[in-house]
Each structure stands twice: as structure tokens, then as C-alpha cells.
N, C-alpha and C. Protein backbone atom coordinates (compact mmCIF):
# COMPACT_ATOMS: atom_id res chain seq x y z
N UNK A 1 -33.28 -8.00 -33.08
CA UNK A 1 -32.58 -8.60 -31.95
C UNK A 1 -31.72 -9.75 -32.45
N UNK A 2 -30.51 -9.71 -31.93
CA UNK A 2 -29.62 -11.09 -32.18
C UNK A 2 -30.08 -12.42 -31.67
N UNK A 3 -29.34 -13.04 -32.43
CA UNK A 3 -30.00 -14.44 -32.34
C UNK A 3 -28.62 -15.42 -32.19
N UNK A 4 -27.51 -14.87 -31.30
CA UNK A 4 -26.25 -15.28 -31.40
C UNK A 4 -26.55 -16.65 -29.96
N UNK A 5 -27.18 -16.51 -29.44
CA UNK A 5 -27.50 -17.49 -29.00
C UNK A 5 -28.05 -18.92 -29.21
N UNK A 6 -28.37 -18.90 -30.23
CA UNK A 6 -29.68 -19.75 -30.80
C UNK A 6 -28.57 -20.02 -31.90
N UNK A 7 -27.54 -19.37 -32.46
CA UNK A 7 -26.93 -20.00 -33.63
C UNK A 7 -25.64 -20.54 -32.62
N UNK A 8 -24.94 -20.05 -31.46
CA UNK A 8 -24.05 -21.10 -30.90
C UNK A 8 -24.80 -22.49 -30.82
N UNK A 9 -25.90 -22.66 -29.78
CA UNK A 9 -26.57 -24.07 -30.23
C UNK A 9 -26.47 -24.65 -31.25
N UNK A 10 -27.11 -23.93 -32.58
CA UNK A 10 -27.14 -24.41 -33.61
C UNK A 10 -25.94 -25.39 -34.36
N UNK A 11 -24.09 -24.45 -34.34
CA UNK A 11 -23.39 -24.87 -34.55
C UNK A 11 -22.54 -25.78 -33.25
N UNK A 12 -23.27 -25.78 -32.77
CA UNK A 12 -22.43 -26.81 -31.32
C UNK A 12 -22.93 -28.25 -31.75
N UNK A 13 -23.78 -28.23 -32.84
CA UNK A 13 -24.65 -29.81 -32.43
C UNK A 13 -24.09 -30.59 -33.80
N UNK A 14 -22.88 -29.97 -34.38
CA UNK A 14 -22.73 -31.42 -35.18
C UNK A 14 -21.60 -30.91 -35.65
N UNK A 15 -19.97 -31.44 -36.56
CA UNK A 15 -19.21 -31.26 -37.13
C UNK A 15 -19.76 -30.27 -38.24
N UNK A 16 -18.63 -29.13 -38.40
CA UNK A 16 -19.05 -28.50 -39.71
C UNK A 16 -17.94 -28.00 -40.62
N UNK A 17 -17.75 -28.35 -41.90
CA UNK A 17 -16.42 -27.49 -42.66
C UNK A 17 -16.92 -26.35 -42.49
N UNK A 18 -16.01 -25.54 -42.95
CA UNK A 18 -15.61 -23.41 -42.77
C UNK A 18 -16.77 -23.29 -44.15
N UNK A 19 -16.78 -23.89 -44.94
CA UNK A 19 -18.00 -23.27 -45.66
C UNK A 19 -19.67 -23.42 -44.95
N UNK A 20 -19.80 -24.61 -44.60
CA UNK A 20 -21.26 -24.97 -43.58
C UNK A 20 -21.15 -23.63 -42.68
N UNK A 21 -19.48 -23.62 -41.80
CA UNK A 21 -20.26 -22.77 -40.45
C UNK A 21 -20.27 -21.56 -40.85
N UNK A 22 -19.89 -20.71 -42.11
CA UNK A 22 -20.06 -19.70 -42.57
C UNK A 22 -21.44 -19.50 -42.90
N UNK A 23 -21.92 -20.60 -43.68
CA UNK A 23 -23.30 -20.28 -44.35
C UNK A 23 -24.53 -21.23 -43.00
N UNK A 24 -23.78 -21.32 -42.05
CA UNK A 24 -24.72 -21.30 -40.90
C UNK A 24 -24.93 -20.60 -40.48
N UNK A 25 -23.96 -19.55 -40.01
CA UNK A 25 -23.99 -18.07 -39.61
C UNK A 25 -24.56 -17.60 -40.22
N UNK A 26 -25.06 -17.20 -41.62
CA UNK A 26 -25.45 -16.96 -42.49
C UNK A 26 -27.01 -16.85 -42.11
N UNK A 27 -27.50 -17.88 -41.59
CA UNK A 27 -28.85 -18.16 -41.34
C UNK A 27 -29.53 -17.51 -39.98
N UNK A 28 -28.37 -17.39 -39.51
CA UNK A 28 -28.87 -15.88 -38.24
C UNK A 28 -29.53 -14.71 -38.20
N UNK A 29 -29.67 -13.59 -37.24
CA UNK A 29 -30.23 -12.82 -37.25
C UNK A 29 -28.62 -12.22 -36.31
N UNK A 30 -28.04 -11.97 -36.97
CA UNK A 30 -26.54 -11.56 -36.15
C UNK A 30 -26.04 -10.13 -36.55
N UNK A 31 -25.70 -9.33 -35.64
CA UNK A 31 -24.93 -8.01 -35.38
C UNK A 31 -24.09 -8.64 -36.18
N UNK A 32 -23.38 -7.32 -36.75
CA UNK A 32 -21.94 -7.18 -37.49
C UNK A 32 -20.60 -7.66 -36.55
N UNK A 33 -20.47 -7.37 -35.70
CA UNK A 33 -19.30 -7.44 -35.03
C UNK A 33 -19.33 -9.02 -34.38
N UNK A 34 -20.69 -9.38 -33.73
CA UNK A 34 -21.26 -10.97 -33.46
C UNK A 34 -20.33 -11.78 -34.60
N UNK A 35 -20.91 -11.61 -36.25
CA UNK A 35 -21.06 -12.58 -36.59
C UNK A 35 -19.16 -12.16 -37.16
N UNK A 36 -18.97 -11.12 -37.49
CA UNK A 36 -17.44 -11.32 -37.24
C UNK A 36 -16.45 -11.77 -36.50
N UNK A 37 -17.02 -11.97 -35.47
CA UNK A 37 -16.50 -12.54 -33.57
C UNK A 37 -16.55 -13.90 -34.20
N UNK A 38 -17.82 -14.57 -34.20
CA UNK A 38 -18.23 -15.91 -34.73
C UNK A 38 -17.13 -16.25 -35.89
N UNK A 39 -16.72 -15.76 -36.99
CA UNK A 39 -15.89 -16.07 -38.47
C UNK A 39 -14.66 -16.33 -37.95
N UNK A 40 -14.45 -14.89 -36.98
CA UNK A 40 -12.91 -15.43 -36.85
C UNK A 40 -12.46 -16.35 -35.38
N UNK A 41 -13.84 -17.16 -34.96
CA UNK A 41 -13.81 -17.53 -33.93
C UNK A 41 -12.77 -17.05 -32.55
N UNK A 42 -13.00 -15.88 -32.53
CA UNK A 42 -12.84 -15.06 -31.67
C UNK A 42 -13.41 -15.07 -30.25
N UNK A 43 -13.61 -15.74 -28.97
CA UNK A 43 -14.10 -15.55 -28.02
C UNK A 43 -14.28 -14.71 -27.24
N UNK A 44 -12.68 -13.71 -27.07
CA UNK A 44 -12.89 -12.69 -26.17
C UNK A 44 -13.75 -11.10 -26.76
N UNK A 45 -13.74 -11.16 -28.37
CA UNK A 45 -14.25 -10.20 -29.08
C UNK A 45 -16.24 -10.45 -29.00
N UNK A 46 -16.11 -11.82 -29.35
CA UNK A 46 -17.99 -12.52 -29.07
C UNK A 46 -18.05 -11.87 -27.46
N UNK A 47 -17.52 -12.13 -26.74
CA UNK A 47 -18.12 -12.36 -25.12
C UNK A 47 -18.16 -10.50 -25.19
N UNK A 48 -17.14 -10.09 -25.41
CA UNK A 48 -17.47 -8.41 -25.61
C UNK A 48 -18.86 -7.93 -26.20
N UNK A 49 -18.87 -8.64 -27.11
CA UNK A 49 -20.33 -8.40 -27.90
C UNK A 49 -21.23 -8.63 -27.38
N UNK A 50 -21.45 -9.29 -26.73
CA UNK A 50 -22.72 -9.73 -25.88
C UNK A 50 -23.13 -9.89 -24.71
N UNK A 51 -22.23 -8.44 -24.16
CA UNK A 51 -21.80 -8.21 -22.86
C UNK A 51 -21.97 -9.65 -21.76
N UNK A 52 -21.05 -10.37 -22.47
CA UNK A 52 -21.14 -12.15 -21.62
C UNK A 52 -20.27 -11.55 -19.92
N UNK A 53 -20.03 -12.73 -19.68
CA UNK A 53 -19.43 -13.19 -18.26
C UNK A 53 -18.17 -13.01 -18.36
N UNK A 54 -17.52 -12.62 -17.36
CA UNK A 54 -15.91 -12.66 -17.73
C UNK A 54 -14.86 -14.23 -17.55
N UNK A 55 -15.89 -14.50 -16.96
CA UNK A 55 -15.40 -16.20 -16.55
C UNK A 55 -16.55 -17.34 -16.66
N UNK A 56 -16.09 -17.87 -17.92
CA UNK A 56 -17.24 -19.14 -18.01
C UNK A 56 -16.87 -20.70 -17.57
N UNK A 57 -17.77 -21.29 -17.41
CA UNK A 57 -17.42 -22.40 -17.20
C UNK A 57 -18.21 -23.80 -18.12
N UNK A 58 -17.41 -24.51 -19.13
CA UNK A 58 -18.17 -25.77 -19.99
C UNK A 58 -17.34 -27.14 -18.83
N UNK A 59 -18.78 -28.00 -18.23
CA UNK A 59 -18.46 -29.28 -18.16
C UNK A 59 -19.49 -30.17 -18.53
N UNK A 60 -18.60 -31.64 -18.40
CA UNK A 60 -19.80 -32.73 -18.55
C UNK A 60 -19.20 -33.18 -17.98
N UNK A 61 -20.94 -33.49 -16.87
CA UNK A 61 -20.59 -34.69 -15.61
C UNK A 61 -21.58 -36.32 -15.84
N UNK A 62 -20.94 -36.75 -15.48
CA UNK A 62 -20.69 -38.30 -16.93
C UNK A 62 -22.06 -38.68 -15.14
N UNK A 63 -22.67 -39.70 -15.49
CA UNK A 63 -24.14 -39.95 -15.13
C UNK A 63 -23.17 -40.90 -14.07
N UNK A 64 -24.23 -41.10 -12.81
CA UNK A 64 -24.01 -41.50 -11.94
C UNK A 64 -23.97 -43.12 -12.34
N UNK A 65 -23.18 -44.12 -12.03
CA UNK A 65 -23.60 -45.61 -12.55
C UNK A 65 -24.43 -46.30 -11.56
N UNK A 66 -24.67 -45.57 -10.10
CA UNK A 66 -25.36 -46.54 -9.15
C UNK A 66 -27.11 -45.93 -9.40
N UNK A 67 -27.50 -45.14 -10.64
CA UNK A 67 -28.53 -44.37 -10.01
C UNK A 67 -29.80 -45.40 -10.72
């Protein structure tokens, strides 16, 4: 089973040169086409792969100051 989940986390949590996020990927349990999606940072080819959502949504909602 892929583990393309668990390695987006992985590389979301800190700066990495193209050699790190290669040999981060590396450390997966990743489909062929995943971790090719992943190299050529490809989104619409990843979200194919992993039969994702057709519409995502990333925010950050900054903390309330009165709470």
C-alpha cells in the first residue's frame, strides 16, 4: 500500500534541496507513477494517482486575538 500520504506530510514540514526531496521520496512506500507525480511535482498527474478530489482547498486561519 502507498504511503503517498504520509510522505506529503513528511516533505511539507521543512525546506528541502531537489537532492533531500528526492531521497525523501526515496524513503516511501510509493507507486511508480506517485512517486513520478511527486519528482516532477506534478499535481494534476499525483491527484490522478490517488484518485484525489477535483477541487482542493489549502488555508490558514490566523487564531482569533480576543480568544
Amino acid at each position: 500500500m502507498s504511503d503517498v500520504i504520509r510522505c506529503l506530510e513528511s516533505i511539507g514540514r521543512i525546506p528541502m534541496t531537489t537532492m533531500e526531496y528526492a531521497a525523501t521520496l526515496a524513503c516511501f512506500d510509493l507507486e511508480e507513477g506517485e512517486r513520478r507525480a511527486l519528482l516532477d511535482r506534478d499535481q494534476v498527474s499525483l491527484r490522478a494517482q490517488i484518485d484525489g478530489a477535483r477541487t482542493m482547498v489549502f488555508a490558514i486561519m490566523a487564531a482569533d486575538e480576543h480568544a
